[in-house]
C-alpha atoms as a PDB file:
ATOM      1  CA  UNK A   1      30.613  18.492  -5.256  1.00  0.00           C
ATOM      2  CA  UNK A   2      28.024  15.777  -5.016  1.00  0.00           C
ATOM      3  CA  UNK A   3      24.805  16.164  -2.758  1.00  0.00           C
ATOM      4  CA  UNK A   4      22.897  12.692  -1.888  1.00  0.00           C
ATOM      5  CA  UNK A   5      19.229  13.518  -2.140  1.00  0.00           C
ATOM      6  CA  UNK A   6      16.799  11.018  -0.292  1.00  0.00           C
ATOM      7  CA  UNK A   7      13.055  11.110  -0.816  1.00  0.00           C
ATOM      8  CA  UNK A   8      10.795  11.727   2.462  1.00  0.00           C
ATOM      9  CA  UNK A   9      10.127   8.446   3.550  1.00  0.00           C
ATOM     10  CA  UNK A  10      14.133   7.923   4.040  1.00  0.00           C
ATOM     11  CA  UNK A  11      13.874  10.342   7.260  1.00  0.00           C
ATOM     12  CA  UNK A  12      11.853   7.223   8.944  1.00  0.00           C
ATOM     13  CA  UNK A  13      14.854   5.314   9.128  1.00  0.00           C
ATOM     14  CA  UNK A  14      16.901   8.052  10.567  1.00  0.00           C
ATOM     15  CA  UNK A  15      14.925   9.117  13.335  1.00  0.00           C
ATOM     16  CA  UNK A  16      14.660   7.493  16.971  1.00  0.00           C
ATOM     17  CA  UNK A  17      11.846   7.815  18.768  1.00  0.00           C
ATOM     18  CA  UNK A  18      12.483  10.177  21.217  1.00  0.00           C
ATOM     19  CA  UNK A  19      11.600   9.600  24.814  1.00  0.00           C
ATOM     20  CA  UNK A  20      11.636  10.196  28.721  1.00  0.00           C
ATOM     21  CA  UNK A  21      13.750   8.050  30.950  1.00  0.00           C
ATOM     22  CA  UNK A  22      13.620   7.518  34.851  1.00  0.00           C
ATOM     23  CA  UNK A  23      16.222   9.447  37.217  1.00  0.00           C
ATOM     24  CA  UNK A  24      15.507   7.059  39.636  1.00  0.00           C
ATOM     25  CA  UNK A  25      14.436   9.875  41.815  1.00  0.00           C
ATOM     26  CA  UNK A  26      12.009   7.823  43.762  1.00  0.00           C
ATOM     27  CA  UNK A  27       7.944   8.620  43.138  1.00  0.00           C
ATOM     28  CA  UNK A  28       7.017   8.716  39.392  1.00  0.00           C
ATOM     29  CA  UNK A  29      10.934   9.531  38.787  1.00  0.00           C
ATOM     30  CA  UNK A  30      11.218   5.673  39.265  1.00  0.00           C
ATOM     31  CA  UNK A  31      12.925   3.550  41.625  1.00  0.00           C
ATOM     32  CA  UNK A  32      16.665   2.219  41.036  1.00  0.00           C
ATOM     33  CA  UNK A  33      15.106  -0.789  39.932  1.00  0.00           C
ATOM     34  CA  UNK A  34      14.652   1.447  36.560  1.00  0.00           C
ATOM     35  CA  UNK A  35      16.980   3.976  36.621  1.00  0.00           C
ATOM     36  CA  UNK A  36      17.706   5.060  33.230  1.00  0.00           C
ATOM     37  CA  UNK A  37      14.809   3.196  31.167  1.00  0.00           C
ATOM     38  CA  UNK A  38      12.818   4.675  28.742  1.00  0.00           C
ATOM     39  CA  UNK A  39       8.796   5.225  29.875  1.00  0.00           C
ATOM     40  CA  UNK A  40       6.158   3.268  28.068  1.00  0.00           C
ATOM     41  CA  UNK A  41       3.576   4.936  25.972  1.00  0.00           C
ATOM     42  CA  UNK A  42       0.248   3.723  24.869  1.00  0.00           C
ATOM     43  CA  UNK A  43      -1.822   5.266  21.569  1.00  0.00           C
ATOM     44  CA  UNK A  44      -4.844   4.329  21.421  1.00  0.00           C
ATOM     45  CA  UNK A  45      -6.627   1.087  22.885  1.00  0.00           C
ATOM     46  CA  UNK A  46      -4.757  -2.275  23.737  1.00  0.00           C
ATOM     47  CA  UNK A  47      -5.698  -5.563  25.914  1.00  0.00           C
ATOM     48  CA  UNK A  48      -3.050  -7.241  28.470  1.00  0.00           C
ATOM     49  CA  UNK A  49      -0.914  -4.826  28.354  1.00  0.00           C
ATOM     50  CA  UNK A  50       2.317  -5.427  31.502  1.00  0.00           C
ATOM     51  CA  UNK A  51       3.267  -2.126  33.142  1.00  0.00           C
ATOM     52  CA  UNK A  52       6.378  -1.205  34.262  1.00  0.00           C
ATOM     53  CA  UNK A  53       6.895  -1.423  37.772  1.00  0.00           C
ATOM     54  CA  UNK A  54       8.728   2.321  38.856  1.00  0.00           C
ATOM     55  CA  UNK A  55       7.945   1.918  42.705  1.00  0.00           C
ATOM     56  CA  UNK A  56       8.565  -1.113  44.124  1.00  0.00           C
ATOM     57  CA  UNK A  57       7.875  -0.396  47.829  1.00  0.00           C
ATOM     58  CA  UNK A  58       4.723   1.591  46.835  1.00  0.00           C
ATOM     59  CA  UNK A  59       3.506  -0.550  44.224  1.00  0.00           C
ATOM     60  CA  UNK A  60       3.195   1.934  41.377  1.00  0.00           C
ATOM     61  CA  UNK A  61       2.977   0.938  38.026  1.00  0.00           C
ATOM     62  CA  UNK A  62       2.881   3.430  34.954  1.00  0.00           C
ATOM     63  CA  UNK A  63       1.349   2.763  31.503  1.00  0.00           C
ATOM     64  CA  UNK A  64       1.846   4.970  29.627  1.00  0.00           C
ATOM     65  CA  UNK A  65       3.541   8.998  29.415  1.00  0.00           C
ATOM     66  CA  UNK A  66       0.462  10.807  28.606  1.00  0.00           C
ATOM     67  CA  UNK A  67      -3.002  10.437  30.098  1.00  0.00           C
ATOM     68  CA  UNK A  68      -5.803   7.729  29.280  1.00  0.00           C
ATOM     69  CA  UNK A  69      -7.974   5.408  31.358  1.00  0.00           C
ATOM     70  CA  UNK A  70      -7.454   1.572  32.513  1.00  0.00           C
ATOM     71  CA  UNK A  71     -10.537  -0.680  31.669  1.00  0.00           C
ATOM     72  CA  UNK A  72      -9.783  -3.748  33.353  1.00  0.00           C
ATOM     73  CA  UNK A  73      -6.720  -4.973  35.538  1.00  0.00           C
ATOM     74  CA  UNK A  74      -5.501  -8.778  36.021  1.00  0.00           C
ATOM     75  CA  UNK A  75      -3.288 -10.614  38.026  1.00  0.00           C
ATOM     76  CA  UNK A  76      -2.167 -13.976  36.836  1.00  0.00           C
ATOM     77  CA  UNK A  77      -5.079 -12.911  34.040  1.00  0.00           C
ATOM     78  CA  UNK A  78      -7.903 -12.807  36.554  1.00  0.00           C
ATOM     79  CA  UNK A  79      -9.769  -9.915  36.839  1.00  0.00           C
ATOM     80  CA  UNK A  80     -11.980 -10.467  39.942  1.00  0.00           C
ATOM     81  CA  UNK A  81      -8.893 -10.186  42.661  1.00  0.00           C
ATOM     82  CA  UNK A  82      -7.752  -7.173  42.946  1.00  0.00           C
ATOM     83  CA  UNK A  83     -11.187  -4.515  43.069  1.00  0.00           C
ATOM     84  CA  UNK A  84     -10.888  -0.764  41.018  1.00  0.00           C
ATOM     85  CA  UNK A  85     -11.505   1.894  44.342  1.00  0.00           C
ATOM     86  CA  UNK A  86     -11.393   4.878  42.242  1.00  0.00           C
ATOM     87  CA  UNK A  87      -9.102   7.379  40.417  1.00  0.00           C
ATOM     88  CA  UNK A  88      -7.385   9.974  42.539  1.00  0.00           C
ATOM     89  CA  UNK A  89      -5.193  13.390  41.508  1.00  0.00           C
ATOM     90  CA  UNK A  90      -2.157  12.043  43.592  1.00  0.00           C
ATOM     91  CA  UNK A  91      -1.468   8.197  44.319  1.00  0.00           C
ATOM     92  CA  UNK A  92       1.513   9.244  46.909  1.00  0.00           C
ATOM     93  CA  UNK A  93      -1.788  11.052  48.885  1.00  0.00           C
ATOM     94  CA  UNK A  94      -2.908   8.038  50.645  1.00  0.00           C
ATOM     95  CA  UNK A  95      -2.547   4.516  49.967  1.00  0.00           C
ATOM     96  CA  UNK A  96      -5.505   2.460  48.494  1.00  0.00           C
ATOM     97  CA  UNK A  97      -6.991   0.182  50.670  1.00  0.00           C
ATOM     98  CA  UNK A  98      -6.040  -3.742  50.938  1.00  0.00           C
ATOM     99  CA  UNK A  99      -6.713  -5.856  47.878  1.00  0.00           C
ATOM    100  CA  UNK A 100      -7.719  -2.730  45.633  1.00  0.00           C
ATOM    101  CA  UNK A 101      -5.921  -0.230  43.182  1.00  0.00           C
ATOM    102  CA  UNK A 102      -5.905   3.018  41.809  1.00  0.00           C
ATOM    103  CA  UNK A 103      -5.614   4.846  38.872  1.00  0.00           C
ATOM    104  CA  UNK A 104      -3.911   8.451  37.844  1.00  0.00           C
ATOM    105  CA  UNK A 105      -4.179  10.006  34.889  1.00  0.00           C
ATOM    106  CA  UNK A 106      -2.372  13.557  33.649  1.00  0.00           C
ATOM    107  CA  UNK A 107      -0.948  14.776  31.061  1.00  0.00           C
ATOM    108  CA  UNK A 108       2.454  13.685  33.032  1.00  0.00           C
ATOM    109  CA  UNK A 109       1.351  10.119  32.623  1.00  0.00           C
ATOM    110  CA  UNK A 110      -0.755   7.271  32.922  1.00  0.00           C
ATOM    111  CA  UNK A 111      -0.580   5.290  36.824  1.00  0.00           C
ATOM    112  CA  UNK A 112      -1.957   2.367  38.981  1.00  0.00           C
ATOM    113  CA  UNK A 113      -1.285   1.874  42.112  1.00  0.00           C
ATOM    114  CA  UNK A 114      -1.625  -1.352  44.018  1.00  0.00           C
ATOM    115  CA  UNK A 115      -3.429  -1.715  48.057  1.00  0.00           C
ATOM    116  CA  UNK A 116      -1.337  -4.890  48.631  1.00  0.00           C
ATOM    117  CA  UNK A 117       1.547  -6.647  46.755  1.00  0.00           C
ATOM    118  CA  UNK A 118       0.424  -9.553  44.136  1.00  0.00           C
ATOM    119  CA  UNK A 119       1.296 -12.956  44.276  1.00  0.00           C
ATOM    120  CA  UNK A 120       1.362 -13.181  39.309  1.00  0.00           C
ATOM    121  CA  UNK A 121       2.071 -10.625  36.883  1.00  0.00           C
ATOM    122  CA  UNK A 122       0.030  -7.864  36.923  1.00  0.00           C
ATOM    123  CA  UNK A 123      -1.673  -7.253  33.455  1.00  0.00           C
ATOM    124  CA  UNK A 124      -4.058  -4.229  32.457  1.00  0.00           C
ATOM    125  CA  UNK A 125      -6.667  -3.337  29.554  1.00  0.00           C
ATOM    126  CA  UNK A 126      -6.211   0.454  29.010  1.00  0.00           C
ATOM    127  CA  UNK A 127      -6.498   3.405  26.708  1.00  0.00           C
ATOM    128  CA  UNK A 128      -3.892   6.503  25.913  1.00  0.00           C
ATOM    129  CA  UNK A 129      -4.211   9.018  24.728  1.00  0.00           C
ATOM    130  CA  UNK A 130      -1.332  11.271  23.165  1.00  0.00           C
ATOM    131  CA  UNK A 131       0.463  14.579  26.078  1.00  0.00           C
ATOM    132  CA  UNK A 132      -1.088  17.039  23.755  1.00  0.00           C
ATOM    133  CA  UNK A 133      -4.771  15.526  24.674  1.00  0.00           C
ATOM    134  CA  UNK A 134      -5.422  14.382  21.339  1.00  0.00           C
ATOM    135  CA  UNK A 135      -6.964  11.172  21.182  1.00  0.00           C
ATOM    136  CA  UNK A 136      -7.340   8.965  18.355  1.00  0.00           C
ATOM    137  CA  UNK A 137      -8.361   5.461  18.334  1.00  0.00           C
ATOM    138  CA  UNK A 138      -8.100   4.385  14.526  1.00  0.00           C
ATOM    139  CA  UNK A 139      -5.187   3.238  12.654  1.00  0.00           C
ATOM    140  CA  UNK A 140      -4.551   5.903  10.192  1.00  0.00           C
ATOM    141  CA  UNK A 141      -5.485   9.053  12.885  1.00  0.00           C
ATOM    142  CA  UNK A 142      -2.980   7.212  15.304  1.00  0.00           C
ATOM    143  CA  UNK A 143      -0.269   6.566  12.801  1.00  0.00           C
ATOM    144  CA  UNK A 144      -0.495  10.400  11.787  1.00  0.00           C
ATOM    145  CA  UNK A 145      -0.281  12.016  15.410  1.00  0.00           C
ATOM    146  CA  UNK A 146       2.525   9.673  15.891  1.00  0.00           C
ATOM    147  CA  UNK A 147       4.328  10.644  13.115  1.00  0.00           C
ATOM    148  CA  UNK A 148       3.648  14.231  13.800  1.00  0.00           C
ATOM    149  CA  UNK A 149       4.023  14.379  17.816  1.00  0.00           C
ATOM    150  CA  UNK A 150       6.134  11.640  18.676  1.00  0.00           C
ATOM    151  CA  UNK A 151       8.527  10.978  15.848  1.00  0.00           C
ATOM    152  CA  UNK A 152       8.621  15.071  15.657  1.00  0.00           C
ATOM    153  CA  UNK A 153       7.685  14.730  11.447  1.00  0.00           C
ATOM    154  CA  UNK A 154       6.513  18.363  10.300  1.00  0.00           C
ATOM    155  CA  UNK A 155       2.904  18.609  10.021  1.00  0.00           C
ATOM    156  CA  UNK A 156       3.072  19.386   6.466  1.00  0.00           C
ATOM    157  CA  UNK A 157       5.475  16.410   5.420  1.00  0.00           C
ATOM    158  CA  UNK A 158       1.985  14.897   5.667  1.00  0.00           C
ATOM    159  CA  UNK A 159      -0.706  15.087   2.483  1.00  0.00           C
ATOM    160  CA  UNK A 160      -4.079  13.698   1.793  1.00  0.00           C
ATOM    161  CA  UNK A 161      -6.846  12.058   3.824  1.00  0.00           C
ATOM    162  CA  UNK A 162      -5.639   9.863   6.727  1.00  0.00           C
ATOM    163  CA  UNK A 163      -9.835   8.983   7.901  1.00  0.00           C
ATOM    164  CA  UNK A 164     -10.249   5.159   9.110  1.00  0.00           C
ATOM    165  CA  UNK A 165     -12.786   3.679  11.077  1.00  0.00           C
ATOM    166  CA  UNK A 166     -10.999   0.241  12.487  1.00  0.00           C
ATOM    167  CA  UNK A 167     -10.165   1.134  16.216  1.00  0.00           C
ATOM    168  CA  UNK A 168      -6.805   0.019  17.444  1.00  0.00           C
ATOM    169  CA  UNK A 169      -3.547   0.690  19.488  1.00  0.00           C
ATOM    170  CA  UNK A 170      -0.174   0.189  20.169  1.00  0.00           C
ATOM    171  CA  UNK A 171       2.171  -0.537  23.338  1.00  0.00           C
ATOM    172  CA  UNK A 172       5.614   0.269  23.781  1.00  0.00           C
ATOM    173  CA  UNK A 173       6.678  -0.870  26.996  1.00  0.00           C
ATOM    174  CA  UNK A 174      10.420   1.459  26.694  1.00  0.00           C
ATOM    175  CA  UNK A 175      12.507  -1.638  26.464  1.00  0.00           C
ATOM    176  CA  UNK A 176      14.220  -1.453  23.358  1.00  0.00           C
ATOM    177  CA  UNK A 177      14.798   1.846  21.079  1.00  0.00           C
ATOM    178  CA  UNK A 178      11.948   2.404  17.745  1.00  0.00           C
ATOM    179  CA  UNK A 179      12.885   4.126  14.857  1.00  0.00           C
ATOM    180  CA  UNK A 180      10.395   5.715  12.878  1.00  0.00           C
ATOM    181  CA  UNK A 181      10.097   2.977  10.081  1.00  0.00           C
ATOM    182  CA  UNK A 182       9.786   0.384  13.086  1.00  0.00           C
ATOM    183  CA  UNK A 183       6.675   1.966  14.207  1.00  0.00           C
ATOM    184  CA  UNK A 184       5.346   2.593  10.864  1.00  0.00           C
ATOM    185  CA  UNK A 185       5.841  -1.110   9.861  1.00  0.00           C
ATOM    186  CA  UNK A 186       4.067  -2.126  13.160  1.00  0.00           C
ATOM    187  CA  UNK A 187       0.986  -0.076  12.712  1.00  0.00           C
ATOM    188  CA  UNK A 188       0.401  -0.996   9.004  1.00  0.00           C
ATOM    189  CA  UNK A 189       1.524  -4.428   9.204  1.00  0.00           C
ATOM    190  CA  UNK A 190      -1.052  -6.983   7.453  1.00  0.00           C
ATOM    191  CA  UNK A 191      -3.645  -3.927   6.680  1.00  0.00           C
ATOM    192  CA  UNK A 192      -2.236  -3.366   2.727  1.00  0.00           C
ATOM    193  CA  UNK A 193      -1.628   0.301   3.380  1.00  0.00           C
ATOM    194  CA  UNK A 194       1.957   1.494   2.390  1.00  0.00           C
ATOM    195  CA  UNK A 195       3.132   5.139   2.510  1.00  0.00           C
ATOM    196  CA  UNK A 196       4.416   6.692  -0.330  1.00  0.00           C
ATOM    197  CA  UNK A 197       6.413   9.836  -1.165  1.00  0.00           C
ATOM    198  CA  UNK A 198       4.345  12.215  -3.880  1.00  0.00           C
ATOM    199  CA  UNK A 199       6.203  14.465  -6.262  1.00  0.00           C
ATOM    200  CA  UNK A 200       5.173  17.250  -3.638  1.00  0.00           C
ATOM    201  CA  UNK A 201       7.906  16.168  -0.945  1.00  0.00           C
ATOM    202  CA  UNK A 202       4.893  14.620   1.067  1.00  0.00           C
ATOM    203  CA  UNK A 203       3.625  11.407   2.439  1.00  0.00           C
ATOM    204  CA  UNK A 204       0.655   9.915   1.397  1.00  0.00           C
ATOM    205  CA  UNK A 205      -1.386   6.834   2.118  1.00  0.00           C
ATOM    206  CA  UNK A 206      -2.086   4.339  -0.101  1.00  0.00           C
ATOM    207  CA  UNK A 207      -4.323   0.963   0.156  1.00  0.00           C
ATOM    208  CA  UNK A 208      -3.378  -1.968  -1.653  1.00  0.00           C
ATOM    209  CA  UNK A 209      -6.231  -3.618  -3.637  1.00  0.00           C
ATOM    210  CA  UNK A 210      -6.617  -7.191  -5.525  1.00  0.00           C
ATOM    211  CA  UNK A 211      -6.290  -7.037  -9.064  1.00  0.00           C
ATOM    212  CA  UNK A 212     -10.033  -7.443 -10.318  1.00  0.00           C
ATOM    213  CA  UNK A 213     -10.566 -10.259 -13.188  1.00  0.00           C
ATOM    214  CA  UNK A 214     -13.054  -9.479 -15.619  1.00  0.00           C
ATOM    215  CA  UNK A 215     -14.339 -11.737 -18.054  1.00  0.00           C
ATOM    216  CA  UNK A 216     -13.118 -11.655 -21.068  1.00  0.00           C
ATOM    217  CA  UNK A 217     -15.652 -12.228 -24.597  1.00  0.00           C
ATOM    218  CA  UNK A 218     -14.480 -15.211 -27.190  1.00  0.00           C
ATOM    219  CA  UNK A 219     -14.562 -13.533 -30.735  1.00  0.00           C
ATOM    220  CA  UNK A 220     -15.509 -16.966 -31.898  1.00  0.00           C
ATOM    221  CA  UNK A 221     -18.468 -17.165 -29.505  1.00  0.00           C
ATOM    222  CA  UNK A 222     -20.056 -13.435 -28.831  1.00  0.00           C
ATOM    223  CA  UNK A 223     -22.603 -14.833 -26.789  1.00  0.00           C
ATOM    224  CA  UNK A 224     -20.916 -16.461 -24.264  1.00  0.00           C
ATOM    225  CA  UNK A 225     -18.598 -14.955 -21.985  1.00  0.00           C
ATOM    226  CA  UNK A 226     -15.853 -17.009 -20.312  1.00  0.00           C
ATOM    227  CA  UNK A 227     -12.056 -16.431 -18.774  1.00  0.00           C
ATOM    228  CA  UNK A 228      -9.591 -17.289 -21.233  1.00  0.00           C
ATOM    229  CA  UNK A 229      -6.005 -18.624 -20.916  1.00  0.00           C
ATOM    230  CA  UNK A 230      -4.004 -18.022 -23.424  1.00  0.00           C
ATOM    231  CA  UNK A 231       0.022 -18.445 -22.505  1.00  0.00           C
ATOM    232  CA  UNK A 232       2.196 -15.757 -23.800  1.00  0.00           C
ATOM    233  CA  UNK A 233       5.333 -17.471 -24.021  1.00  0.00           C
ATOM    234  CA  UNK A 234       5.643 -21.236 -25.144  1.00  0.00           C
ATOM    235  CA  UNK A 235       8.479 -23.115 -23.145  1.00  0.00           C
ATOM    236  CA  UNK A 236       9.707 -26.860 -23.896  1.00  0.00           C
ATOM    237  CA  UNK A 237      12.313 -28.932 -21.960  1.00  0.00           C
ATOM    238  CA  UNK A 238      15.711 -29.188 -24.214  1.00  0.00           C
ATOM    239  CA  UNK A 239      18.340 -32.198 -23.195  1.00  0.00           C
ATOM    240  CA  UNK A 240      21.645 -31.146 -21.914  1.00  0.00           C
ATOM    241  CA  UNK A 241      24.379 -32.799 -23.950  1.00  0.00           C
ATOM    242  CA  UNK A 242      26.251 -35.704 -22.331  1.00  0.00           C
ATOM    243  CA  UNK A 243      29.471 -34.165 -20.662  1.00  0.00           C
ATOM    244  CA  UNK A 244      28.953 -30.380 -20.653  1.00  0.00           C
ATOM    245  CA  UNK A 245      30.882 -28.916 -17.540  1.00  0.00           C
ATOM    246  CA  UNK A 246      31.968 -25.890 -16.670  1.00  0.00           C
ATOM    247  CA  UNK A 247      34.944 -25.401 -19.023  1.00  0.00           C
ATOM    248  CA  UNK A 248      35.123 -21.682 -20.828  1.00  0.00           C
ATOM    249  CA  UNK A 249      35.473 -21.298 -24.400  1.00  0.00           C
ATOM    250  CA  UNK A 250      37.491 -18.528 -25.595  1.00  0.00           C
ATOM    251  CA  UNK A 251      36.386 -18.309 -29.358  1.00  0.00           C
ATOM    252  CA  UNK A 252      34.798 -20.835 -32.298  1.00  0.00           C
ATOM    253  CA  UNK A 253      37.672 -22.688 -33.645  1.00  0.00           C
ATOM    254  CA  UNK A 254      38.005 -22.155 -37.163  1.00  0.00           C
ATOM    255  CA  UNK A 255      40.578 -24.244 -39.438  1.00  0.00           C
ATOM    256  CA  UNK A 256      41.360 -21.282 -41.603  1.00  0.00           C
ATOM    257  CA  UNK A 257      42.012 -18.755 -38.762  1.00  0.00           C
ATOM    258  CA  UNK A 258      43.571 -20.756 -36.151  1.00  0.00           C
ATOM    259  CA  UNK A 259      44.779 -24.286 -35.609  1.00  0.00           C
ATOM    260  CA  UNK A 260      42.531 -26.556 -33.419  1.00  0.00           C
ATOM    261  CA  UNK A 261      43.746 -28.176 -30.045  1.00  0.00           C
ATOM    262  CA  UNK A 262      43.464 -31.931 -29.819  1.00  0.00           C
ATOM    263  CA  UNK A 263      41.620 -32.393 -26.690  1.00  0.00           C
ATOM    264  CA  UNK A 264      42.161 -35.262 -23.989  1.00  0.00           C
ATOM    265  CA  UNK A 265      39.655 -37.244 -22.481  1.00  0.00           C
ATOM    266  CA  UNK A 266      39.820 -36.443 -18.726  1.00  0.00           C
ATOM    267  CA  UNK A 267      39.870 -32.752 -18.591  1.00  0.00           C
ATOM    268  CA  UNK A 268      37.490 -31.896 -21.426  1.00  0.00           C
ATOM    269  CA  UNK A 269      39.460 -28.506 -22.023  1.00  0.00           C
ATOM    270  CA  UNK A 270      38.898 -27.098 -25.343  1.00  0.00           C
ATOM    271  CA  UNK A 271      41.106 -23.945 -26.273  1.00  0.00           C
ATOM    272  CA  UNK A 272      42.121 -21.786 -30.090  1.00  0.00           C
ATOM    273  CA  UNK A 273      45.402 -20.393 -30.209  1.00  0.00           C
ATOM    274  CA  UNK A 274      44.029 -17.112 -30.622  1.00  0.00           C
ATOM    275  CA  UNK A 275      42.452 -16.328 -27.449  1.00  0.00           C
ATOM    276  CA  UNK A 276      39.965 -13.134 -27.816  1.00  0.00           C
ATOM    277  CA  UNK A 277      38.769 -13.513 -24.245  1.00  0.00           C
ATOM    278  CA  UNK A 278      35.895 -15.088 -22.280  1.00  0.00           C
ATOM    279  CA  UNK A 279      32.580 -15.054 -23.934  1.00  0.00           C
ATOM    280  CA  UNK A 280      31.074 -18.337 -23.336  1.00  0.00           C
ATOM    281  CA  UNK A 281      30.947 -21.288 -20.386  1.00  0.00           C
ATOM    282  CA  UNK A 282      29.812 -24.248 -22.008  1.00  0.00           C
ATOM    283  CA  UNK A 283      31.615 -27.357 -23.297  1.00  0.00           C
ATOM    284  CA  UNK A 284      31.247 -29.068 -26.717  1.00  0.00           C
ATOM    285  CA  UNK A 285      29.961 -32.284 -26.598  1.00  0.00           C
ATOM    286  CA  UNK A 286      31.821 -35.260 -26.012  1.00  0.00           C
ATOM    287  CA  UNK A 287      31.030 -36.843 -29.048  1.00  0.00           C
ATOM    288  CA  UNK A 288      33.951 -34.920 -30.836  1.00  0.00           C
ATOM    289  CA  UNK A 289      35.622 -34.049 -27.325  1.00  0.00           C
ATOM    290  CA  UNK A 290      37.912 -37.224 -28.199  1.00  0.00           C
ATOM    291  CA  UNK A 291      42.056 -37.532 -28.451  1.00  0.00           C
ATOM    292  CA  UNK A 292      41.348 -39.056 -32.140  1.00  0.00           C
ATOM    293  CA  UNK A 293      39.506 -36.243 -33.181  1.00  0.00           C
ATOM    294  CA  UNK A 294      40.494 -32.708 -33.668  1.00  0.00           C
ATOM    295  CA  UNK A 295      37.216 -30.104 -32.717  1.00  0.00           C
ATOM    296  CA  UNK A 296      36.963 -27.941 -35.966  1.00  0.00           C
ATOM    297  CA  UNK A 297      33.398 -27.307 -36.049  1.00  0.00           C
ATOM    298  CA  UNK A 298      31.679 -24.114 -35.039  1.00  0.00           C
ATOM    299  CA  UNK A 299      31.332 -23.902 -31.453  1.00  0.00           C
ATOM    300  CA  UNK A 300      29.322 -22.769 -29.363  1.00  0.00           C
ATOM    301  CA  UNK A 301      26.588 -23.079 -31.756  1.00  0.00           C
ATOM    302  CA  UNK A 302      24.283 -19.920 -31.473  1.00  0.00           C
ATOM    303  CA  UNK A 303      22.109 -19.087 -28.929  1.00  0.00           C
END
């Protein structure tokens, strides 16, 4: 019996992100319009962010499936049109007045709500935080609480320190299935962090770094202290020899062992009686390649 073991990091690939969809229940179930899509979900901060539309009568948009806050809202990216008039525990309560919106935020989810139906897209700045209430806004805390609370990874799958200080975020507006190394390769994408699997079973992170070069001292000149090139390997160009193709050569034709083919100009083939099998897929040159001239000499020569 054979047992295929994988290293830690291989259980990114085979997990999808799991999610909510809408029921299309009407309210924050979702309209029909979105019956069966997956909700969005925002970690951390992010700018022009579109929301999904879940009540098109009402005007409700949600951002994200846990709670967080909404900075700024556009439409058609201008931010002076539509005014904030303040965040409420229940949007379906009342509707906001003409030209204004609303904001609701629970651990159920992050919502706007809109006084009067826009003419453009409706964009938003925001911030979200995670259902549990934890709320990270750097790279390496927000990869880690994803990892542990929304791709389900067991706390202690994860080793070492995971500190940053560059604020960030990510946006997943529920249109297309993540796996795990999806959003892993989207958070650490350009910032030379990789994780790797330790000989404890664990996940670490580890930042990439420039190889530093250090001059190096000339034994000929001690005082001075330069960088020095010295190539490891000399290469020169060698001429191919007129009419080499791709013709196999079984075996070296020797006189004594074997009797040598006369070869023919137009195909080039050379062949020994004694075939030993394919070893080499060069050509002899064409100087003895010739129907006047048997090819007794040793070929190929040696590499």
């Amino acid at each position: 019996m054979q047992i295929a073991l994988r290293e830690v990091s291989g259980w990114l690939d085979e997990v999808i992100m799991p999610v909510g969809s809408y029921a299309g229940s009407g309210r924050f179930g979702g309209d029909a319009n979105v019956r069966g899509r997956s909700m969005p979900r925002l970690r951390g901060t992010a700018l022009n962010l579109t929301p999904v539309l879940i009540d098109a009568v009402n005007l409700v948009y949600q951002i994200s499936d846990g709670p967080g806050s909404v900075t700024a809202l556009y439409e058609g990216g201008f931010a002076g049109g539509i005014a904030f008039s303040g965040t409420v525990d229940d949007l379906y309560a009342s509707p906001p007045p003409p030209g204004t919106w609303q904001m609701q935020s629970s651990s159920g989810g992050l919502f706007v709500r809109l006084g009067t139906k826009p003419v453009y897209a409706i964009t938003v700045d925001a911030a979200g935080d995670f259902p549990s209430g934890a709320a990270p806004r750097t790279v390496l805390p927000l990869l880690r609480q994803m990892l542990i609370e929304d791709l389900t990874m067991p706390a202690q799958w994860l080793a070492g320190s995971w500190e940053d200080s560059r604020e960030a975020g990510w946006y997943w507006d529920g249109s297309q299935a993540v796996t795990g190394r999806q959003v892993v390769n989207t958070w650490l994408s350009g910032l030379g962090i990789r994780l790797v699997p330790s000989h404890e079973a664990r996940l670490r992170r580890y930042v990439c770094r420039c190889l530093t070069i250090r001059p190096i001292g000339c034994w000929r000149q001690m005082r001075s202290r330069h960088y020095r090139v010295s190539p490891s390997i000399a290469v020169s160009p060698r001429r191919l020899t007129d009419g080499v193709s791709g013709t196999r050569i079984t075996r070296p034709c020797n006189r004594a062992a074997a009797p040598c083919t006369r070869v023919s100009r137009p195909s080039g083939r050379v062949s020994c009686s004694r075939k030993t099998g394919w070893q080499h897929g060069i050509c002899p040159p064409s100087s003895c390649a010739t129907a006047s001239r048997a090819i007794c000499r040793s070929w190929p020569p040696p590499f």
